[in-house]
N, C-alpha and C. Protein backbone atom coordinates (compact mmCIF):
# COMPACT_ATOMS: atom_id res chain seq x y z
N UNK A 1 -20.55 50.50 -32.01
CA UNK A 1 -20.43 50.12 -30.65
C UNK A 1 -18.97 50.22 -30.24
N UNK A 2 -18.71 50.77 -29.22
CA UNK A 2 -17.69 50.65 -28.60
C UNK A 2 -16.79 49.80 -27.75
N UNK A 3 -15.92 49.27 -28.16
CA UNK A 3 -14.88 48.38 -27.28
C UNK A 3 -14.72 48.61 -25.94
N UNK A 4 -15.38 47.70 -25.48
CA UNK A 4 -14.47 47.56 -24.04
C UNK A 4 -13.36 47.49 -24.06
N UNK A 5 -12.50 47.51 -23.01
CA UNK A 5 -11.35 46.53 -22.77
C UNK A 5 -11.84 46.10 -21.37
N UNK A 6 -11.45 44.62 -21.40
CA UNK A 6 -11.91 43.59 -20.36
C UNK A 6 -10.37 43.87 -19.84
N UNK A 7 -10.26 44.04 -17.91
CA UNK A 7 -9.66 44.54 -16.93
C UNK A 7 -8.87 42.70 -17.43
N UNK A 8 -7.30 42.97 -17.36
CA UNK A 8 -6.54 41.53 -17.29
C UNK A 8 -6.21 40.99 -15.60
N UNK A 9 -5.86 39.78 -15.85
CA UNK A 9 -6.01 39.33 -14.15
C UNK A 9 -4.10 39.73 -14.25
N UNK A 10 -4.00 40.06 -12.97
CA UNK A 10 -2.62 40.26 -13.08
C UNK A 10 -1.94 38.56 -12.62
N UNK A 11 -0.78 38.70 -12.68
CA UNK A 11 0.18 37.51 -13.24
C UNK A 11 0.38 36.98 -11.37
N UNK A 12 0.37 38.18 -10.35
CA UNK A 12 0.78 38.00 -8.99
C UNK A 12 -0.40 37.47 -8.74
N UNK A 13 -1.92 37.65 -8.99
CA UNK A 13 -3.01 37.20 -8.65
C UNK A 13 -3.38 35.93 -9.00
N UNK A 14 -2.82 35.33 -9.85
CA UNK A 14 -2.91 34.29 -10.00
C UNK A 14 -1.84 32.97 -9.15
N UNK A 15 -0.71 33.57 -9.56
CA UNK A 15 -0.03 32.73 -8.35
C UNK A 15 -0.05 32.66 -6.68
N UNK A 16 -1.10 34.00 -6.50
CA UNK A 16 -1.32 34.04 -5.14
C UNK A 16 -2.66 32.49 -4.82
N UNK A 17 -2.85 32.51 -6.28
CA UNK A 17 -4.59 32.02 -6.00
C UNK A 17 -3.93 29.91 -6.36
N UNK A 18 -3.05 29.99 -7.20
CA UNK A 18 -2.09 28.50 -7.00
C UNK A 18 -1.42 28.08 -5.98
N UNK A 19 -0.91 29.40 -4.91
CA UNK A 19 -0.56 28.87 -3.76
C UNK A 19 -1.08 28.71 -2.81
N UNK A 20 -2.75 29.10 -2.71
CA UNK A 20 -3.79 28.94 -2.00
C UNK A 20 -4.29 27.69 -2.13
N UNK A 21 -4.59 27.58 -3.18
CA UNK A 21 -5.20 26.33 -3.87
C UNK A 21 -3.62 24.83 -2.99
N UNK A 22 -2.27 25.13 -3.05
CA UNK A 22 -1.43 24.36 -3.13
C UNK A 22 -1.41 23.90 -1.49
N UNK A 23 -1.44 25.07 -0.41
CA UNK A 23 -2.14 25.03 0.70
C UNK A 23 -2.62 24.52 1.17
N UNK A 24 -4.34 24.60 0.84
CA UNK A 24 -5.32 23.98 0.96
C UNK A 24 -5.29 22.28 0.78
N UNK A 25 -4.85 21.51 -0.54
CA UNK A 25 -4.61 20.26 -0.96
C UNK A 25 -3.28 19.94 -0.11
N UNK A 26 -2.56 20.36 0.52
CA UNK A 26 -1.54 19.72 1.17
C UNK A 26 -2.11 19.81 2.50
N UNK A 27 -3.29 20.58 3.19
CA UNK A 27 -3.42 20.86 4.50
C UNK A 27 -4.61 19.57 4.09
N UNK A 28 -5.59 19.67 3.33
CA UNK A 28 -6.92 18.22 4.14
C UNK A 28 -6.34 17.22 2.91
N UNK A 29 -5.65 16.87 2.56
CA UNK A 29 -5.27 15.06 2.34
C UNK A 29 -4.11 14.68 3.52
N UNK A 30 -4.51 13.07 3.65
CA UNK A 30 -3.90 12.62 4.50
C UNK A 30 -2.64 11.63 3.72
N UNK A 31 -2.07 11.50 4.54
CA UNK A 31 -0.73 10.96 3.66
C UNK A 31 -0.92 9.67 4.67
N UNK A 32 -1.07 8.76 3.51
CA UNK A 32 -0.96 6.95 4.46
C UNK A 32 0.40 6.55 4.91
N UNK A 33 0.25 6.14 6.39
CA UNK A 33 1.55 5.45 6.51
C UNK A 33 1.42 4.48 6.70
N UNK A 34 2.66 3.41 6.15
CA UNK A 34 2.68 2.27 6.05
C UNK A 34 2.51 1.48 7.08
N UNK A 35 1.97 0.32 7.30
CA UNK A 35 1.88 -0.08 8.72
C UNK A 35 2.60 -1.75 7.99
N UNK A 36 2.61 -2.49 9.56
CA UNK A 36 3.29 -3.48 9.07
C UNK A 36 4.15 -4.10 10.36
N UNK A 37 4.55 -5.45 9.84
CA UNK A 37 5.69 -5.70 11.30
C UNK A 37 6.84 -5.71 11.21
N UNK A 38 7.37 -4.96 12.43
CA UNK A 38 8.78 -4.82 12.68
C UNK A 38 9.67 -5.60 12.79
N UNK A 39 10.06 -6.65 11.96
CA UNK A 39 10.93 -7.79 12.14
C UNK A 39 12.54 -7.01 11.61
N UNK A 40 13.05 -7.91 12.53
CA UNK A 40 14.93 -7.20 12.04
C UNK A 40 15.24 -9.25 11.32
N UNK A 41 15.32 -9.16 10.00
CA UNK A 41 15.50 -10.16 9.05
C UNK A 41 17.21 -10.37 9.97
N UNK A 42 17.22 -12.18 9.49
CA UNK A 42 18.95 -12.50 9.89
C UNK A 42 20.08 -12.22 9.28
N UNK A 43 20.83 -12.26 9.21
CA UNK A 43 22.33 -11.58 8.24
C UNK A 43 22.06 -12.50 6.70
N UNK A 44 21.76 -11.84 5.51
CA UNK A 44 22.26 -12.96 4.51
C UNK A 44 23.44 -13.98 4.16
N UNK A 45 23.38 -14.98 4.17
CA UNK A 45 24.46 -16.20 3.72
C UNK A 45 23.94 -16.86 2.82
N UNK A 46 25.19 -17.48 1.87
CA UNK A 46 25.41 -17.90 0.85
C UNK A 46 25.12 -19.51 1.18
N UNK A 47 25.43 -19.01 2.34
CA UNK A 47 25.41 -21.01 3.00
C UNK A 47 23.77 -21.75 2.87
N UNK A 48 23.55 -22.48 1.93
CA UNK A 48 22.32 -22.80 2.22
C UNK A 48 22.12 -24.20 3.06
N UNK A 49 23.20 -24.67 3.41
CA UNK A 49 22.69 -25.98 4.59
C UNK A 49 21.52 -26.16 5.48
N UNK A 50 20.99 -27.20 5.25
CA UNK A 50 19.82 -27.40 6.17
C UNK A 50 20.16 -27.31 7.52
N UNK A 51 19.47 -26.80 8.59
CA UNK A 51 19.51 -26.55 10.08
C UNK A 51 18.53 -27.40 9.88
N UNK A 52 19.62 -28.42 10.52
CA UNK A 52 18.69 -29.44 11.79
C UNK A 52 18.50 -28.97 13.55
N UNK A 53 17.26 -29.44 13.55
CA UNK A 53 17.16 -29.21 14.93
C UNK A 53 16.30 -30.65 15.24
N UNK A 54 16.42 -30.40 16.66
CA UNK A 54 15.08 -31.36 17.61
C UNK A 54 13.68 -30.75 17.84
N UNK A 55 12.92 -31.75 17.29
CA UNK A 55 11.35 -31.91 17.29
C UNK A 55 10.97 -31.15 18.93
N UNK A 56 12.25 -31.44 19.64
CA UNK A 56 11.13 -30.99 21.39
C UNK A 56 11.72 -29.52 21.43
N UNK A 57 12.15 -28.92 20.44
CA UNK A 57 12.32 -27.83 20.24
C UNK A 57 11.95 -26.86 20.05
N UNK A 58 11.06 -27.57 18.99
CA UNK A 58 10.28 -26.63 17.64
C UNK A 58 8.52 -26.83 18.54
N UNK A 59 7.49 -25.36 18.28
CA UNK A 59 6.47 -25.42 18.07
C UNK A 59 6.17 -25.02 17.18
N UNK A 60 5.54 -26.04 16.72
CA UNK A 60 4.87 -26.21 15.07
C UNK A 60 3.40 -25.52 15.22
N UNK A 61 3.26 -24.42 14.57
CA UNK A 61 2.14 -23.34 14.39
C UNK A 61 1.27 -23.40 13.02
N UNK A 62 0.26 -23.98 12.54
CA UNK A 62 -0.22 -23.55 11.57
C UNK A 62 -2.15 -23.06 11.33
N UNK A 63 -1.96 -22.21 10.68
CA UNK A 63 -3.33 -21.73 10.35
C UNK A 63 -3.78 -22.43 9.05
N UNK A 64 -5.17 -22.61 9.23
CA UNK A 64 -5.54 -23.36 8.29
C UNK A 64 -6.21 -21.98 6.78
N UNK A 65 -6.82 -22.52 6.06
CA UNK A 65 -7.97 -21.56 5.19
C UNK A 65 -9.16 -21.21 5.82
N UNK A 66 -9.48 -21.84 6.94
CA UNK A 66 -10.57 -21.32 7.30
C UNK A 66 -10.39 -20.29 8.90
N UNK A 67 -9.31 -20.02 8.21
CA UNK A 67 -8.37 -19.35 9.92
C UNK A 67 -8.02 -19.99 11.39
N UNK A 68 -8.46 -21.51 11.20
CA UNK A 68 -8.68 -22.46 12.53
C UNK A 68 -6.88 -22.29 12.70
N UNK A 69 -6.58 -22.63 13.83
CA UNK A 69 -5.38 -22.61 14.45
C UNK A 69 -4.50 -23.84 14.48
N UNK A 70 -3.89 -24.23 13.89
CA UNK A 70 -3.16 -26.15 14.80
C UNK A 70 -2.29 -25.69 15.23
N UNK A 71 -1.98 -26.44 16.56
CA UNK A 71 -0.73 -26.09 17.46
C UNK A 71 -0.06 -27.79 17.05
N UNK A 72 0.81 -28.18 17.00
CA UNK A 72 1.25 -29.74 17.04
C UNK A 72 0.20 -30.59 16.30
N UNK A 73 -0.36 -30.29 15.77
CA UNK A 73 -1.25 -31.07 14.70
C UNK A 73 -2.71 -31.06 15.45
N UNK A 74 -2.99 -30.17 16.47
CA UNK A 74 -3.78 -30.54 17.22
C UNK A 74 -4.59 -28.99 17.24
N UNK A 75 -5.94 -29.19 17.13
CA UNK A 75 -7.07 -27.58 16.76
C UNK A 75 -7.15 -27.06 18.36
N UNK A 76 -6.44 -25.65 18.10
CA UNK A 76 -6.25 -24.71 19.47
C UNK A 76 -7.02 -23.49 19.26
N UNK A 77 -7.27 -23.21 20.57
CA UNK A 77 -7.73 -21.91 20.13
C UNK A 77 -6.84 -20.68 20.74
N UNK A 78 -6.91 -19.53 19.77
CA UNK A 78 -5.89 -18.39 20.08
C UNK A 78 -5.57 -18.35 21.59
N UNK A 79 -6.54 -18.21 22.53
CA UNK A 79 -6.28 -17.77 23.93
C UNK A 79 -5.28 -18.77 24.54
N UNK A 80 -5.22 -19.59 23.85
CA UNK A 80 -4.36 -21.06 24.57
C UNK A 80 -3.01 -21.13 24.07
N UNK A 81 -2.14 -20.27 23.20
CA UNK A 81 -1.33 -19.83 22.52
C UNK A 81 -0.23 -19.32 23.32
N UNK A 82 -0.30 -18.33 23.73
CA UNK A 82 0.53 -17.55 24.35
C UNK A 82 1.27 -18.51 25.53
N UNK A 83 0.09 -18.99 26.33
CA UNK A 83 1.10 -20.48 27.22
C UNK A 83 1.88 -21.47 26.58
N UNK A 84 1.40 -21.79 25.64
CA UNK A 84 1.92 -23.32 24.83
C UNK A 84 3.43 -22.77 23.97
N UNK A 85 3.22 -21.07 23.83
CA UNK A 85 4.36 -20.73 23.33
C UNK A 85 5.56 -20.69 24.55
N UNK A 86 5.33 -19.91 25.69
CA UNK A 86 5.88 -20.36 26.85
C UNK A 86 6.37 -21.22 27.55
N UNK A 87 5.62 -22.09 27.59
CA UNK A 87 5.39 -23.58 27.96
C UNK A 87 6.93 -24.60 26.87
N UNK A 88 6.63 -23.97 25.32
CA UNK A 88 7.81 -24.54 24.97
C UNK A 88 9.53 -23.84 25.62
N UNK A 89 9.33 -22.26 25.59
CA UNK A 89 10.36 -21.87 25.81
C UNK A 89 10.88 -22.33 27.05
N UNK A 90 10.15 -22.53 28.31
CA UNK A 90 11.19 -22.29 29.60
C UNK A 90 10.67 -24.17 30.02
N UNK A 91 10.52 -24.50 29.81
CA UNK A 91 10.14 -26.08 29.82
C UNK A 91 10.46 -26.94 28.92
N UNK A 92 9.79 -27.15 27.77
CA UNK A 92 9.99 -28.40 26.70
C UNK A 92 10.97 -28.55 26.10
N UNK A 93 11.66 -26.96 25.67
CA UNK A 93 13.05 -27.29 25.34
C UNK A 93 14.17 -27.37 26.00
N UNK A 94 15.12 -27.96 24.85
CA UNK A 94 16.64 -27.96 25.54
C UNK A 94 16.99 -26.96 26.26
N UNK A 95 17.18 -26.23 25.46
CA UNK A 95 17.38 -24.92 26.30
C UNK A 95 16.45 -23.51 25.54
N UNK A 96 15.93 -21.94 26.58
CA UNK A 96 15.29 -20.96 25.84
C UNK A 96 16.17 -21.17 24.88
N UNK A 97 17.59 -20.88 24.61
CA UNK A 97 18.31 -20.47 23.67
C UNK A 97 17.89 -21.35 22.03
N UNK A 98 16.97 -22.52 22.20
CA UNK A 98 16.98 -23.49 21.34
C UNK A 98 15.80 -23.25 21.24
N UNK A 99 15.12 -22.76 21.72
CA UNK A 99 13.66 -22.80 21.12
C UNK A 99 13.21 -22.12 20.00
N UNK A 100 12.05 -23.03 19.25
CA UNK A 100 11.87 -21.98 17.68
C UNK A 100 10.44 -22.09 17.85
N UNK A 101 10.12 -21.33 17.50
CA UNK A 101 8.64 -21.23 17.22
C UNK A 101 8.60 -21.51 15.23
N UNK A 102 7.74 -22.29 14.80
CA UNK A 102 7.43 -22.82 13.30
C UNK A 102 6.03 -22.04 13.14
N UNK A 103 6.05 -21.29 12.34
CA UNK A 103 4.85 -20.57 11.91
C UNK A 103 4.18 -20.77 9.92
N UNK A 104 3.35 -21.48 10.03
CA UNK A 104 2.96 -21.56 8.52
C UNK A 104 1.66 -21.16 8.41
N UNK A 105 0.98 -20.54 6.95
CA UNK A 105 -0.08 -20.26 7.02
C UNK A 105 -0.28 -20.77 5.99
N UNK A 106 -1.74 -21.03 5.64
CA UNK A 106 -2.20 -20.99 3.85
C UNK A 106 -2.70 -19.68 3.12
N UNK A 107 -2.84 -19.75 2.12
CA UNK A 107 -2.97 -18.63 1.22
C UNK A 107 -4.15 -18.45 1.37
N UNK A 108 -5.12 -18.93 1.74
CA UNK A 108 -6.13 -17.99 2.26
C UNK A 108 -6.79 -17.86 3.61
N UNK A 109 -5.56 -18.06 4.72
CA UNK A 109 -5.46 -17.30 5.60
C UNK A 109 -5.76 -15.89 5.75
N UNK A 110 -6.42 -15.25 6.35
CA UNK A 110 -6.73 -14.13 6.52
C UNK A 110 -5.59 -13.18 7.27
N UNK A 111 -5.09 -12.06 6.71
CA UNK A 111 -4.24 -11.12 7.59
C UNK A 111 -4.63 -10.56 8.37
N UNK A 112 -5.72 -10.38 9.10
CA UNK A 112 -5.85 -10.12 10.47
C UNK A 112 -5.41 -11.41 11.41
N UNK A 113 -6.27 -12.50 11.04
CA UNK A 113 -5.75 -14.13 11.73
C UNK A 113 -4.09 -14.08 11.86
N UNK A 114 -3.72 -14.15 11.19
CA UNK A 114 -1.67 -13.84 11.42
C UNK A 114 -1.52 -13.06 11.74
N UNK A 115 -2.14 -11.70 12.19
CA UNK A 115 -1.08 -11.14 12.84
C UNK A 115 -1.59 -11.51 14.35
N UNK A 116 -3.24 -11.10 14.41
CA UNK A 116 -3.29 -12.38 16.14
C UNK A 116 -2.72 -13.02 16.41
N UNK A 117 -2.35 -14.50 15.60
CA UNK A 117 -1.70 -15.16 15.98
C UNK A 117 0.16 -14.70 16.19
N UNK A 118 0.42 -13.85 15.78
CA UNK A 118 2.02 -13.45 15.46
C UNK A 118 2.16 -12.48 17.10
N UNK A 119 0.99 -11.84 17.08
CA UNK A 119 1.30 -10.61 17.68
C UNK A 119 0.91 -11.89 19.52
N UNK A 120 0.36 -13.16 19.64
CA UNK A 120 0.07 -14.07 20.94
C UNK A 120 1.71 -14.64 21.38
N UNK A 121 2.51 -14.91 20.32
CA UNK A 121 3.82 -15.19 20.17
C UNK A 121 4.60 -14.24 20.55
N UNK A 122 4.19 -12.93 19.73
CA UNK A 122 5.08 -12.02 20.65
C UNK A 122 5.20 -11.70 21.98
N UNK A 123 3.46 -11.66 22.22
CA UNK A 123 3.17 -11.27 23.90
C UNK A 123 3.73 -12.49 24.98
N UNK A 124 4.15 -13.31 24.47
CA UNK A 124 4.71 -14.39 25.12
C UNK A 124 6.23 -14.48 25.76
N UNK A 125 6.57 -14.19 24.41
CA UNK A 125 8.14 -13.62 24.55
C UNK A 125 8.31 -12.34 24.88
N UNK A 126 7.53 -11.38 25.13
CA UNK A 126 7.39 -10.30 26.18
C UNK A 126 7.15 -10.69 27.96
N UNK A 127 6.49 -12.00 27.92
CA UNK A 127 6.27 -12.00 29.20
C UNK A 127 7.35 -12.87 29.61
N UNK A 128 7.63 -13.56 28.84
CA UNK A 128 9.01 -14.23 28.88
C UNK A 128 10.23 -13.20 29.40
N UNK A 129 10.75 -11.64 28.24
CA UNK A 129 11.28 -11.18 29.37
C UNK A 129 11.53 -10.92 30.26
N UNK A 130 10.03 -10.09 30.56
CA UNK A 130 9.36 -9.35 31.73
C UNK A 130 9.91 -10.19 33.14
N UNK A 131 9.68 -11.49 32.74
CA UNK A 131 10.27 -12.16 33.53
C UNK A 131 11.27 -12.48 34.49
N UNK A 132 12.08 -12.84 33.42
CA UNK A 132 13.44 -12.55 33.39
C UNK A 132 13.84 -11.21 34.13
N UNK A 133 13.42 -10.40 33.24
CA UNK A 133 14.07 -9.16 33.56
C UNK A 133 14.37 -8.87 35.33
N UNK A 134 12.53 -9.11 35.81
CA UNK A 134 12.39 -8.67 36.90
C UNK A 134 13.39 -9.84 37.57
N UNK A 135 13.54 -11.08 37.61
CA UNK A 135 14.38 -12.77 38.64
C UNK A 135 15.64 -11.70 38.60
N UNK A 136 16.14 -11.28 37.35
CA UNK A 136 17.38 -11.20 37.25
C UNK A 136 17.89 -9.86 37.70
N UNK A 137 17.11 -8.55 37.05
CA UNK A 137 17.60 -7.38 37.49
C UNK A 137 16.91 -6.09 38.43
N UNK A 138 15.67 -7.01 38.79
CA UNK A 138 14.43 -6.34 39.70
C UNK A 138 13.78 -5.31 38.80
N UNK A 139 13.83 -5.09 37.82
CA UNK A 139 13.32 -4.53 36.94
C UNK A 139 12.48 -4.95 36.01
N UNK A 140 11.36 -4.64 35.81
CA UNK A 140 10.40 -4.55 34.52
C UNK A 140 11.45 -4.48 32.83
N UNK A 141 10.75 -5.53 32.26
CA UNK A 141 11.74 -5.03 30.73
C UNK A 141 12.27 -3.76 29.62
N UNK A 142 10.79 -3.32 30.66
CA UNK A 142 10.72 -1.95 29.72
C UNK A 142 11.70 -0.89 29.92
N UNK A 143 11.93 -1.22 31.59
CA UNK A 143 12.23 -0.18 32.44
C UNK A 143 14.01 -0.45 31.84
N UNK A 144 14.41 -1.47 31.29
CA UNK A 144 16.20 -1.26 31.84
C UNK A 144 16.25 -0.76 30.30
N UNK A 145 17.98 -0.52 30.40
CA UNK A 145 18.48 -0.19 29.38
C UNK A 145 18.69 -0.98 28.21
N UNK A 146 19.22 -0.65 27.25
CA UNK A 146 19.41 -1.40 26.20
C UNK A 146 20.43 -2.50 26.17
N UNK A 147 21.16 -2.44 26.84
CA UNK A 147 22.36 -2.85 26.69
C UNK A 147 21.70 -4.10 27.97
N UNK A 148 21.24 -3.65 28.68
CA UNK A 148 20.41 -5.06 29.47
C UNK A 148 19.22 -6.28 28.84
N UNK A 149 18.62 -4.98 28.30
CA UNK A 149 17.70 -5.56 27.64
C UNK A 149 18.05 -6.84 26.52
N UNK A 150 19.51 -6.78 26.04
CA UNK A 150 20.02 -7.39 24.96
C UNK A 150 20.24 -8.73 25.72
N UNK A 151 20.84 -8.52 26.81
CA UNK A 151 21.70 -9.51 27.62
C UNK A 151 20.11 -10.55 27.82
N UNK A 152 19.08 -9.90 28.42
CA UNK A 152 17.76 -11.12 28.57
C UNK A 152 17.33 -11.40 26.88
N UNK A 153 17.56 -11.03 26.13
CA UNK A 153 17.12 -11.27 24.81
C UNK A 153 18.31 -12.51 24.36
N UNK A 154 19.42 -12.11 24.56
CA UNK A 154 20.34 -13.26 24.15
C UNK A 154 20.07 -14.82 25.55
N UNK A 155 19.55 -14.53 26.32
CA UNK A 155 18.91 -15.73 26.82
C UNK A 155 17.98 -16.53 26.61
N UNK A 156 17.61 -15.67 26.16
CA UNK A 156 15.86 -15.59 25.43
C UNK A 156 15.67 -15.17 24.05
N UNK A 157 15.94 -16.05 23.23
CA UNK A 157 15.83 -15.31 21.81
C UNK A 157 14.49 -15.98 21.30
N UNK A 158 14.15 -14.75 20.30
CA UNK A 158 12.64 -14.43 19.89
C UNK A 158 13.14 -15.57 18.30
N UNK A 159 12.81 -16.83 18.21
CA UNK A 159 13.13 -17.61 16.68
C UNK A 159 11.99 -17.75 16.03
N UNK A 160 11.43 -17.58 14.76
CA UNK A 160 10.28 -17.35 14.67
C UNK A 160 10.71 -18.39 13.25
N UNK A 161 10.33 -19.13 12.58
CA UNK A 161 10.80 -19.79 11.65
C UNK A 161 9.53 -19.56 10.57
N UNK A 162 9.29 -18.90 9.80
CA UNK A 162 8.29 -19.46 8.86
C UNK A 162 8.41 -19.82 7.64
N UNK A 163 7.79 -20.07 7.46
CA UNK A 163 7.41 -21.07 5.78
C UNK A 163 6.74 -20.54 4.76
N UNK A 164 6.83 -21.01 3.59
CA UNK A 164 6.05 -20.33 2.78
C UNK A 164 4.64 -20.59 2.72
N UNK A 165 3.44 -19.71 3.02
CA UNK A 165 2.84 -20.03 2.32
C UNK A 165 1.89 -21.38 1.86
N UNK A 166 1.20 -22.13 2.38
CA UNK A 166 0.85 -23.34 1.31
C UNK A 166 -0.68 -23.16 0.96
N UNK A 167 -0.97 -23.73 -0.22
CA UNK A 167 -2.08 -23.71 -0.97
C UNK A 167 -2.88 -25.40 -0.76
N UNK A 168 -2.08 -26.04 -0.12
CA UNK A 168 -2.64 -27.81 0.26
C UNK A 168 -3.20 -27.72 1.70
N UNK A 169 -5.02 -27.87 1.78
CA UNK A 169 -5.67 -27.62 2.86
C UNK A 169 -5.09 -28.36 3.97
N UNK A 170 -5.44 -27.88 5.51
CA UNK A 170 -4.51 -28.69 6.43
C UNK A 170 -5.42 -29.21 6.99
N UNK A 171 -5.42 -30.04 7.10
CA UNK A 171 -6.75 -31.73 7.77
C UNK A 171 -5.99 -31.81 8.91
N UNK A 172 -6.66 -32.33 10.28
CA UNK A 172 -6.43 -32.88 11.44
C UNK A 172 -6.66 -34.05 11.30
């Protein structure tokens, strides 16, 4: 019987057929992007002194384990949030400049529940600019520049204080 010889794949045909293949796997997978919130953290210091403040200052925020809401020790519900966050800034406190918002959760808080609740705080202090913006510069917040935008932010600062974390259920 006689030998074939079996035809060889050439060396270009194959790397044509790895960069097809390399193509293909970079064109249908999707690449995850990270999602998450945009917080700008405060300058690090060495200084660890306690900041005291005043109680008519602070709104005290906590979520329980079963995702229930306390505003001041007292069971709220989300929609009622966004005022009471307000309500502290341009009213209860000393001054906007003094106001903090206190945010605590428990560990089995749910991460959708925090960020609702995070993202009612924000929309607050958005309307809080908006505010502002328009009394002061007839403009919408969105609409001015940066360098304006800073000036109603340093009137209005966004203090968000949170805590770690607790694992001790929160009773009313």
């Amino acid at each position: 019987m006689k030998k074939r010889k079996l035809p060889s794949l050439g060396a270009g045909s194959m790397a044509d057929v790895a960069f097809l293949l390399l193509i293909f796997f970079l064109v249908t997978t999707t690449i995850q992007t990270d999602t998450g919130l945009n917080v700008v953290l405060p300058v690090w210091s060495e200084n660890n002194n306690p900041i005291i403040w005043e109680d008519q200052n602070v709104l005290s925020i906590l979520i329980n384990a079963d995702n229930e809401l306390m505003v001041e020790g007292n069971k709220e519900e989300l929609s009622n949030l966004k005022s009471r966050t307000e309500q502290l800034v341009l009213k209860e406190a000393e001054s906007p400049r003094k106001a903090i918002v206190s945010l605590q959760n428990h560990t089995g808080t749910s991460y959708n529940k925090y960020l609702l609740v995070y993202n009612e705080i924000k929309a607050a202090y958005h309307k809080i600019w908006d505010d502002a913006a328009v009394r002061k510069f007839g403009q919408h917040y969105d609409d001015l520049m940066a360098q304006l935008q800073g000036e109603i932010r340093r009137d209005y600062p966004l203090v968000i204080s949170e805590t770690e974390p607790s694992t001790v259920a929160m009773r009313q």
